[in-house]
Protein backbone atom coordinates (compact mmCIF):
# COMPACT_ATOMS: atom_id res chain seq x y z
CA UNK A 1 -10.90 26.09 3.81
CA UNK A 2 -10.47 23.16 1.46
CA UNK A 3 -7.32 20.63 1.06
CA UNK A 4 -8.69 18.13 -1.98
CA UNK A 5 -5.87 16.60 -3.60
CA UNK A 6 -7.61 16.05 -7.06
CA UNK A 7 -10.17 18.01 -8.74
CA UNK A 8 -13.65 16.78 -8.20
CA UNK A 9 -13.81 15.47 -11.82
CA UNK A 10 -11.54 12.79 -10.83
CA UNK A 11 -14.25 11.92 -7.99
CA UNK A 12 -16.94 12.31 -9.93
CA UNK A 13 -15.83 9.55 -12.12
CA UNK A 14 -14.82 7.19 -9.43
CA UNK A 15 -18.20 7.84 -8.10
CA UNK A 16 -19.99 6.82 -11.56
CA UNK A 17 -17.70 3.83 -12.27
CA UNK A 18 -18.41 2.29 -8.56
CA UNK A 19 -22.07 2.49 -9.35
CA UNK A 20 -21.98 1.22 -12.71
CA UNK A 21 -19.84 -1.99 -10.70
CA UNK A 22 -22.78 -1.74 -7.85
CA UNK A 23 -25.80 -1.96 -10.86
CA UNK A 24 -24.57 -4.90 -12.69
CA UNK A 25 -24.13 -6.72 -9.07
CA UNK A 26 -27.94 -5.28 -8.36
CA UNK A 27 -26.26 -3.69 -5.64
CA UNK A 28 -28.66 -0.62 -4.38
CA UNK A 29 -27.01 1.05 -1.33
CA UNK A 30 -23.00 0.35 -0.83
CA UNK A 31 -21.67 0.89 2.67
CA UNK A 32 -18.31 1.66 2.48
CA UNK A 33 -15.84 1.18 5.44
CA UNK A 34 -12.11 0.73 4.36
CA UNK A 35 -9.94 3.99 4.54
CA UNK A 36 -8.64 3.81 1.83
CA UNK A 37 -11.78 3.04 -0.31
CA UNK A 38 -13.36 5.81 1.24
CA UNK A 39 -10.49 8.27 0.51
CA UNK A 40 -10.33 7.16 -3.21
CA UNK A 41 -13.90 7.80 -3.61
CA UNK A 42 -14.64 11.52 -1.54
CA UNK A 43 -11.14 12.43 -0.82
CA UNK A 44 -11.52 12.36 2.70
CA UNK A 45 -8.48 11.40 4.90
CA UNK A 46 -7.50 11.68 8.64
CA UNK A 47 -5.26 9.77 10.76
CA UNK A 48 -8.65 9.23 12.91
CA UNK A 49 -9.77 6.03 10.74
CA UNK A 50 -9.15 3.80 13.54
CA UNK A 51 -12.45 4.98 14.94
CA UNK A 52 -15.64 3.67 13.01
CA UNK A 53 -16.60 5.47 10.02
CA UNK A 54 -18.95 4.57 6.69
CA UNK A 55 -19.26 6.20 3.67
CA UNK A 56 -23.55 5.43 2.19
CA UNK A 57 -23.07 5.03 -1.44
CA UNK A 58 -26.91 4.85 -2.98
CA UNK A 59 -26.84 3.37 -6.31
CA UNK A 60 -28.03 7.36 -7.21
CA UNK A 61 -28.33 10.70 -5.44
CA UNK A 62 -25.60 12.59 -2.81
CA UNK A 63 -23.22 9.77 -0.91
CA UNK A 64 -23.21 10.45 2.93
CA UNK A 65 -20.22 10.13 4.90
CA UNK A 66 -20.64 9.50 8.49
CA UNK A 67 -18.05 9.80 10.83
CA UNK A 68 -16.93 10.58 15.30
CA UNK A 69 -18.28 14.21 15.03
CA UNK A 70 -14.72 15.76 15.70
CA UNK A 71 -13.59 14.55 12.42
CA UNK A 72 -16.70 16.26 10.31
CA UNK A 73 -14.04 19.38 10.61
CA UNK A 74 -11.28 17.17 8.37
CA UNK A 75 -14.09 15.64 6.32
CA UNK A 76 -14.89 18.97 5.38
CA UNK A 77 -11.33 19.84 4.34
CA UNK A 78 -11.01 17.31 2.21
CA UNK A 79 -13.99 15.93 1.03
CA UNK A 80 -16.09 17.13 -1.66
CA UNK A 81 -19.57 15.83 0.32
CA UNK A 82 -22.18 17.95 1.38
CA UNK A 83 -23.51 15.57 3.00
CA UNK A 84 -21.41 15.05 5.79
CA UNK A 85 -22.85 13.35 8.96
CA UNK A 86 -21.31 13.34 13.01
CA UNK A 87 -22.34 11.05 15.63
CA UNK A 88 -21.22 12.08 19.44
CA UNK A 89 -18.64 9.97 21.53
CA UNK A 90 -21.81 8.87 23.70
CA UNK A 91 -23.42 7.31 20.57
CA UNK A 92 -23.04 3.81 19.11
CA UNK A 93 -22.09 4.59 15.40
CA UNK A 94 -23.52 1.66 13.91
CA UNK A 95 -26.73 3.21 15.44
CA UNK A 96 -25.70 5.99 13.98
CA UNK A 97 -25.33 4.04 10.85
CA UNK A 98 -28.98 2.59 10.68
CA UNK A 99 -30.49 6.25 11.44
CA UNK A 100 -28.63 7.91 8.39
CA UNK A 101 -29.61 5.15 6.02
CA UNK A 102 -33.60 5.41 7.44
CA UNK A 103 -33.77 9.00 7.91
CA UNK A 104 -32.12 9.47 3.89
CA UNK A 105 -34.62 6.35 2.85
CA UNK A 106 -32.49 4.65 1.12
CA UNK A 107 -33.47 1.52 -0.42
CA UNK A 108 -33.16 -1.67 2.17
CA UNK A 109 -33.69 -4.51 -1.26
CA UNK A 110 -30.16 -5.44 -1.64
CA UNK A 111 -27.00 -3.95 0.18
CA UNK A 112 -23.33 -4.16 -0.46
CA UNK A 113 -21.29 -4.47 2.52
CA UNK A 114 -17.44 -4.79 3.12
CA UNK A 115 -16.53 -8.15 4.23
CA UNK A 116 -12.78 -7.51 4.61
CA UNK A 117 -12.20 -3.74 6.37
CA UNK A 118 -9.65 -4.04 9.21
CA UNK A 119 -11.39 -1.26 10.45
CA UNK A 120 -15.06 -2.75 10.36
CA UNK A 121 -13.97 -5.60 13.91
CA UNK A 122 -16.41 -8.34 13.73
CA UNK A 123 -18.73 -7.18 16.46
CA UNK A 124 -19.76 -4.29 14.19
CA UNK A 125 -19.97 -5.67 11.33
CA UNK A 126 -22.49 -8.52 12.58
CA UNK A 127 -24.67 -5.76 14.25
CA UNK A 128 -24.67 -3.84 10.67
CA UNK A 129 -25.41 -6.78 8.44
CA UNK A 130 -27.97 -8.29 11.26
CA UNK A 131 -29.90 -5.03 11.59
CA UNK A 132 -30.57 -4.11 8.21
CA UNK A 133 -34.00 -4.89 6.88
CA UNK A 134 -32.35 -6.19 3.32
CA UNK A 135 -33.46 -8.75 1.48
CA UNK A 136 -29.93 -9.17 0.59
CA UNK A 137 -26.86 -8.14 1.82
CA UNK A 138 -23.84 -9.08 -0.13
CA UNK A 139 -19.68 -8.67 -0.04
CA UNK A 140 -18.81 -5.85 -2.38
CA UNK A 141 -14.56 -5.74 -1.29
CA UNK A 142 -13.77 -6.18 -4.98
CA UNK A 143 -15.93 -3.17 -6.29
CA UNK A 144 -14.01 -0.60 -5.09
CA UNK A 145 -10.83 -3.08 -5.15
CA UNK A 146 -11.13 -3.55 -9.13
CA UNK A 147 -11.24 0.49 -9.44
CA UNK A 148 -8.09 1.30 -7.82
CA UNK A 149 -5.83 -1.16 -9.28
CA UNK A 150 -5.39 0.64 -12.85
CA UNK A 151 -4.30 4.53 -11.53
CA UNK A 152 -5.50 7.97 -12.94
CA UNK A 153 -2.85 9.93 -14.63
CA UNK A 154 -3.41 12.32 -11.20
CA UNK A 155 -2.97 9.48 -9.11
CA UNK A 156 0.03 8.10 -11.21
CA UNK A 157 1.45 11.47 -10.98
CA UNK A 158 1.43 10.86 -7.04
CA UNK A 159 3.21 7.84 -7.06
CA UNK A 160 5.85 9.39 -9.30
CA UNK A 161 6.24 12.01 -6.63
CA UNK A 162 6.50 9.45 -4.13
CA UNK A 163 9.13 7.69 -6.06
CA UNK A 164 11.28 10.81 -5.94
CA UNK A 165 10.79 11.37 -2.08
CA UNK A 166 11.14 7.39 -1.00
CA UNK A 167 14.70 7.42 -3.68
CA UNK A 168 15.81 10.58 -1.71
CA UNK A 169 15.69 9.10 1.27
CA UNK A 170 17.11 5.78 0.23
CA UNK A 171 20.23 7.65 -0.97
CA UNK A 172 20.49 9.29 2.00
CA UNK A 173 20.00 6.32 4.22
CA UNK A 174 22.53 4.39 2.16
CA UNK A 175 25.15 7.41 2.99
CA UNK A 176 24.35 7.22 6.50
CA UNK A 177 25.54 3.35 6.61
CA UNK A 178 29.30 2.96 8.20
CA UNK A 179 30.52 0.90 10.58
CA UNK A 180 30.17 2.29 14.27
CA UNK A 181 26.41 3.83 13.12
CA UNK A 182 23.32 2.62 15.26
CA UNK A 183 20.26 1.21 12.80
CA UNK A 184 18.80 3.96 15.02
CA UNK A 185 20.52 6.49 12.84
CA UNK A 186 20.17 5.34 9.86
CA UNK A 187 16.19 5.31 10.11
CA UNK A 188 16.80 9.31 11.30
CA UNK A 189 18.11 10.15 8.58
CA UNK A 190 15.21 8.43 7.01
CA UNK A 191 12.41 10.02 8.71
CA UNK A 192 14.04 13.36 8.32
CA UNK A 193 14.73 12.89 4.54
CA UNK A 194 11.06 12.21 4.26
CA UNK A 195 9.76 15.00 5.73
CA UNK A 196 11.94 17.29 4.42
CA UNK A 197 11.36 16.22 0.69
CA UNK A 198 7.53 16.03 0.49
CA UNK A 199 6.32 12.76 2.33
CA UNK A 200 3.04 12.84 4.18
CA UNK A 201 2.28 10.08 7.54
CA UNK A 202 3.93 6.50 6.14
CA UNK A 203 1.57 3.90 5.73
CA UNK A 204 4.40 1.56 7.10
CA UNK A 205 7.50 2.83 8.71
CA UNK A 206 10.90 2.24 7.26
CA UNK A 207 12.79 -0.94 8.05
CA UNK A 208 16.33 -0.97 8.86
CA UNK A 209 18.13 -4.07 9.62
CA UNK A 210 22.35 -5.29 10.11
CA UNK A 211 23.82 -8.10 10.79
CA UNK A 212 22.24 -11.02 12.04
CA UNK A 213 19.05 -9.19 12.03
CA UNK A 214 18.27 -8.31 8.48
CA UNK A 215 17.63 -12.01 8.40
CA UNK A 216 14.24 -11.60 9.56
CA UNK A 217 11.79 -9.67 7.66
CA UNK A 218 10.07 -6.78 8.66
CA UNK A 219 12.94 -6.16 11.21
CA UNK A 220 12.63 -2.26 12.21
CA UNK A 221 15.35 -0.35 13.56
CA UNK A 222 16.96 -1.00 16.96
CA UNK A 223 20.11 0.38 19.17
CA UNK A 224 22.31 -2.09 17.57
CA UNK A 225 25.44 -0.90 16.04
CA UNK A 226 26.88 -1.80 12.38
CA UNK A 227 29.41 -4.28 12.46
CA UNK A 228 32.39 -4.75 9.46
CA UNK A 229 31.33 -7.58 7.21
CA UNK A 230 27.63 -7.85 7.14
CA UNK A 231 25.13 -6.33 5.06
CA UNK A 232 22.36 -3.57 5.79
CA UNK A 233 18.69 -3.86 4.46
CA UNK A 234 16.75 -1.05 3.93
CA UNK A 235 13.03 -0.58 2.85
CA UNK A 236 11.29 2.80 2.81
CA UNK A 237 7.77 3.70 0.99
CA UNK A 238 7.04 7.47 1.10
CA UNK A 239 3.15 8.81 0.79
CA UNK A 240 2.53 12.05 -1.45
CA UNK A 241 -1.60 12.78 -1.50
CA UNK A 242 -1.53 9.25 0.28
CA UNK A 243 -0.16 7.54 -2.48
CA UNK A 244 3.36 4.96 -1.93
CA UNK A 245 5.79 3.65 -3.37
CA UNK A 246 8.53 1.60 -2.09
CA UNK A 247 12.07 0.72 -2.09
CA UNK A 248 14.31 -1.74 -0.79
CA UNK A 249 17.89 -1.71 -1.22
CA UNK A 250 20.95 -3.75 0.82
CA UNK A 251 24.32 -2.03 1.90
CA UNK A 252 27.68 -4.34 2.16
CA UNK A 253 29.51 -3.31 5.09
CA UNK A 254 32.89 -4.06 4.51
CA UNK A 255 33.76 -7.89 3.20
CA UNK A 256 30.82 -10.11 2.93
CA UNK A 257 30.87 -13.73 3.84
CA UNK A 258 30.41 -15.91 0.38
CA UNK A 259 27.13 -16.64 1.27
CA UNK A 260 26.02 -13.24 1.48
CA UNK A 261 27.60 -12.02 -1.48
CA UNK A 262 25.72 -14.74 -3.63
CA UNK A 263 22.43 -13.86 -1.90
CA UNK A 264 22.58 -10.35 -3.31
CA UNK A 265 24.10 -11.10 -6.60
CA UNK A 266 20.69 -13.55 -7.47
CA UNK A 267 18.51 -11.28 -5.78
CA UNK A 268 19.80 -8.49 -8.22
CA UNK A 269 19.35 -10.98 -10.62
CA UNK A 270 15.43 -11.77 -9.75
CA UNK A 271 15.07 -8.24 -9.60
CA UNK A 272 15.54 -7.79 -13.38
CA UNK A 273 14.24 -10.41 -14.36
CA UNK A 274 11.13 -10.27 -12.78
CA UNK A 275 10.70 -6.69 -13.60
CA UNK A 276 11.01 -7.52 -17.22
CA UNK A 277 7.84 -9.55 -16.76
CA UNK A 278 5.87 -6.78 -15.70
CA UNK A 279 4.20 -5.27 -18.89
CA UNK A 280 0.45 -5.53 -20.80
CA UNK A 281 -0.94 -8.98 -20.85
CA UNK A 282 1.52 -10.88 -18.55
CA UNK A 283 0.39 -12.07 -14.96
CA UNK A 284 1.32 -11.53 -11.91
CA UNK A 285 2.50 -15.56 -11.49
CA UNK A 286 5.00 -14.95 -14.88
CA UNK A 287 6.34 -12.31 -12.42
CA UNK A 288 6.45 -14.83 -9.30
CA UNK A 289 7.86 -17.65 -11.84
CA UNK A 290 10.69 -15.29 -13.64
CA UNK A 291 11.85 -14.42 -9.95
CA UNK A 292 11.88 -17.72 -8.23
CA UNK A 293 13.64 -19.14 -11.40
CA UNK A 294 16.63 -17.00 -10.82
CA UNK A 295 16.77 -18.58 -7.43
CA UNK A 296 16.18 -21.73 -7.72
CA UNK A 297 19.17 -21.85 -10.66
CA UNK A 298 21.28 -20.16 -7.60
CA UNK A 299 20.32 -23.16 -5.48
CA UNK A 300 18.79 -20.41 -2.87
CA UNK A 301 15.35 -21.45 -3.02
CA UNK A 302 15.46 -21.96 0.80
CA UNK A 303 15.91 -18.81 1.68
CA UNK A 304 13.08 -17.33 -0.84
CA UNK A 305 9.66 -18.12 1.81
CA UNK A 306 7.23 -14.72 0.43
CA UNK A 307 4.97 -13.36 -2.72
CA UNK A 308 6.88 -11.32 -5.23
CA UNK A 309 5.34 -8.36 -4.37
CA UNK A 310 2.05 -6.52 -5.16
CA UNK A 311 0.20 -3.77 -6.53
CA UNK A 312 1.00 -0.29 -4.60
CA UNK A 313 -0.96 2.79 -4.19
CA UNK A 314 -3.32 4.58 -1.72
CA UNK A 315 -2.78 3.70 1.92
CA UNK A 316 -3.25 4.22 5.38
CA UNK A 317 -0.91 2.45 8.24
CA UNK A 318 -0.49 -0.73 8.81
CA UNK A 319 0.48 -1.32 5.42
CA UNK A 320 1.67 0.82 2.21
CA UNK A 321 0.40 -1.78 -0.04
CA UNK A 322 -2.61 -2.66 -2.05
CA UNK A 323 -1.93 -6.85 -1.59
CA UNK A 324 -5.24 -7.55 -1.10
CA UNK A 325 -6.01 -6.03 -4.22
CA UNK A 326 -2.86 -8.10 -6.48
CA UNK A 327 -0.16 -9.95 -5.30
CA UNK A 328 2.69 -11.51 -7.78
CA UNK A 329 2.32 -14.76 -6.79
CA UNK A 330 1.30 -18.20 -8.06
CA UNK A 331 -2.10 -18.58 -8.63
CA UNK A 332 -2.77 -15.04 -9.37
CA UNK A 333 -3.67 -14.82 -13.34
CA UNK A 334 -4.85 -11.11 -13.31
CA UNK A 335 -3.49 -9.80 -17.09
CA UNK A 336 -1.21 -6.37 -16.65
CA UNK A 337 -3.11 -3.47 -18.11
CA UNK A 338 -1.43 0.18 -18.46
CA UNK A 339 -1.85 2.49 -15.31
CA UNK A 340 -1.21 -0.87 -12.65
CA UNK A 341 1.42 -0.28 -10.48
CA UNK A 342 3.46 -2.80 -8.75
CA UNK A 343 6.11 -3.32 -5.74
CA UNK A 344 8.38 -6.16 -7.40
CA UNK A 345 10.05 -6.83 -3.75
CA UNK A 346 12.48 -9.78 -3.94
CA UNK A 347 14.59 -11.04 -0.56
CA UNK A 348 16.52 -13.35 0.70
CA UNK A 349 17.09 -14.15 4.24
CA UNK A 350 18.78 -16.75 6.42
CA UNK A 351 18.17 -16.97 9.89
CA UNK A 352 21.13 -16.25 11.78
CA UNK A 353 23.38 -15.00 9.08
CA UNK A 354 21.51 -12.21 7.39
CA UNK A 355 19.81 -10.98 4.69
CA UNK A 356 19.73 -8.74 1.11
CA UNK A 357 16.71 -7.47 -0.80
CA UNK A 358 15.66 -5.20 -3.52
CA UNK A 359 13.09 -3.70 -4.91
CA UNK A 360 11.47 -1.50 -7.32
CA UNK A 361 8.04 0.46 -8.27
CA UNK A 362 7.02 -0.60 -11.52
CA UNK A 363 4.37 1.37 -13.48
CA UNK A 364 2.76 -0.69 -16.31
CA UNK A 365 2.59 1.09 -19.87
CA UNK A 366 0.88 0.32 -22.81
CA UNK A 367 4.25 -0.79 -24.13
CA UNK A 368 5.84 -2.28 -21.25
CA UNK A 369 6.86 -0.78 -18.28
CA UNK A 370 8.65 1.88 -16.46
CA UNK A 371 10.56 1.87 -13.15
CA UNK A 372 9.63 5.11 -11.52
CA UNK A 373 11.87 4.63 -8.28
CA UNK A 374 15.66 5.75 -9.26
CA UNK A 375 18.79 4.51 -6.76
CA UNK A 376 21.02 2.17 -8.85
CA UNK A 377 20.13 -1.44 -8.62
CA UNK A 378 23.20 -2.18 -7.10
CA UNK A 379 24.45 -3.65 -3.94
CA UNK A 380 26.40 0.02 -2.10
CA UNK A 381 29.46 -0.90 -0.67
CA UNK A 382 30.51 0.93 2.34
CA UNK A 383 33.41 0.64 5.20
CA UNK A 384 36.00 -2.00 4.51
């Protein structure tokens, strides 16, 4: 039984660009932690990742993936490996580790080893880097990092998918919203949009937030009820193949206060413009600057505390974004090329009053740029 999601072509050539990246760093054996890095480069995926696993990368020859043994079954499924390596419960794994790279002899001159995996904890990765016999061992997070940032036509193709899924469930969402509804509700008929059009496990669950609450970000749903007069702020990101993209989008319930109603009218307003900054040869900071300038000309600059948004693509939970890999921000001068995609994510909150945001998925093209998410860019009015 096999599951891949791409042909093994498209792995193959992941596989040769990472070692062409590993032998101009002099880079001999890459140890490979990160989820997601070690889905984009075998195609293996399980919900498991939270217990240790390591993809061996020599700089030529078969990659091993090593894994808890009960998982070899999914690696299997989706992976394209032969080489495919268990340890028991009752075994450490970086021992595990150490035994697959002796028993394979792989070379032990210079190693590259993930600095940054939230799934390598400290402990393990000091007792990885400490044991090896290497001459060297050096941080290789941007190897893989600088790979996935410009996307395949099969793994654009994803995201496109995913676009359709997370706008389905937007529009539904933004249907549910009435006064007398619980938030609770509302992120139902989330979940079960998602699941019914395609989505796969969310890298990040939906956020659904009224009132006083959509004030603070990352505010999930609760039990409270929607009120008259207040706004609604939704965010969804649906996976297809593992693959996101996200939407945010803010409902008026009934009459807004002034404030409010300003709020979303400039964030609409950042929105476009920093969208039309998106395209070949700009930066991530022209994004960041076009956004904050609508803003700060709406004198809400004080409500505006975040990043503009970042680069989106493969992902496991916590997070459906690739951040760590671009973020439009100040500071970051990394040109647009065609095949980046990007979560422009503008929002502005006040504590105690509320908040508004949204958002769009933004594919670079050699042109320009195309926004592949689809709900009007508009702020739904509902009750009143």
């Amino acid at each position: 039984m096999s599951e891949q999601r791409f042909p093994r072509a498209e792995f193959d050539h992941r596989l040769d660009r990472l070692r062409a990246a590993m032998a101009e760093r002099g880079v001999e054996l890459a140890l490979i932690h990160s989820p997601e890095n070690v889905c984009y480069l075998t195609g293996h995926e399980t919900p498991g990742y939270y217990v240790y696993q390591c993809l061996l990368v020599p700089a030529s020859g078969e990659p091993v993936l090593l894994m808890r043994e009960t998982e070899t079954v999914n690696a299997r499924i989706f992976s394209y490996l032969n080489d495919v390596q268990g340890y028991p419960d009752t075994v450490d794994p970086v021992d595990a580790t150490l035994e697959a790279i002796r028993s394979r002899g792989f070379p032990l001159t210079t190693i590259g080893l993930e600095e940054r995996s939230w799934f390598l904890p400290p402990l393990a990765y000091r007792r990885v880097r400490d044991a090896l016999a290497a001459d060297t061992v050096v941080p290789i997070d941007d190897l893989v990092a600088r790979l996935r940032l410009i996307k395949s036509p099969l793994e654009i193709a994803a995201i496109r998918e995913a676009a359709r899924v997370t706008s389905a469930a937007m529009e539904a969402a933004l249907a549910t919203v009435a006064p007398g509804v619980s938030e609770r509700e509302v992120a139902a008929t989330i979940f079960a949009t998602l699941m019914r059009e395609g989505s796969e496990y969310l890298g990040m669950e939906p956020f659904v937030a009224s009132g006083p609450r959509s004030g603070a970000i990352h505010a999930s749903w609760s039990d409270r009820i929607i009120g008259e007069n207040e706004t609604v702020l939704v965010e969804i990101g649906a996976a297809v193949k593992r693959y996101h993209a996200a939407l945010m989008r803010t409902a008026a319930v009934g009459a807004l206060p002034d404030k409010l109603q300003q709020m979303a009218d400039v964030c609409i307003a950042a929105l476009t413009a920093a969208v039309e900054q998106v395209r070949p040869g700009n930066t991530p900071e022209m994004v960041d600057r076009a956004c904050k300038a609508v803003i700060a000309e709406g004198g809400l600059l004080d409500c505006y505390r975040k990043r503009t948004g970042y680069s989106i693509g493969l992902a496991f939970a916590p997070d459906w974004g690739e951040g760590h890999i671009l973020s439009l921000r100040e500071g970051e001068h990394t040109e647009f090329a065609p095949g980046m995609v990007v979560h422009v994510v503008p929002a502005l909150r006040q504590v105690g009053l509320g908040g508004v945001g949204f958002s769009e998925t933004v594919l670079v093209t050699p042109d320009g740029h195309e926004v592949v998410t689809s709900v009007p860019r508009t702020l739904v009015r509902r009750g009143g």
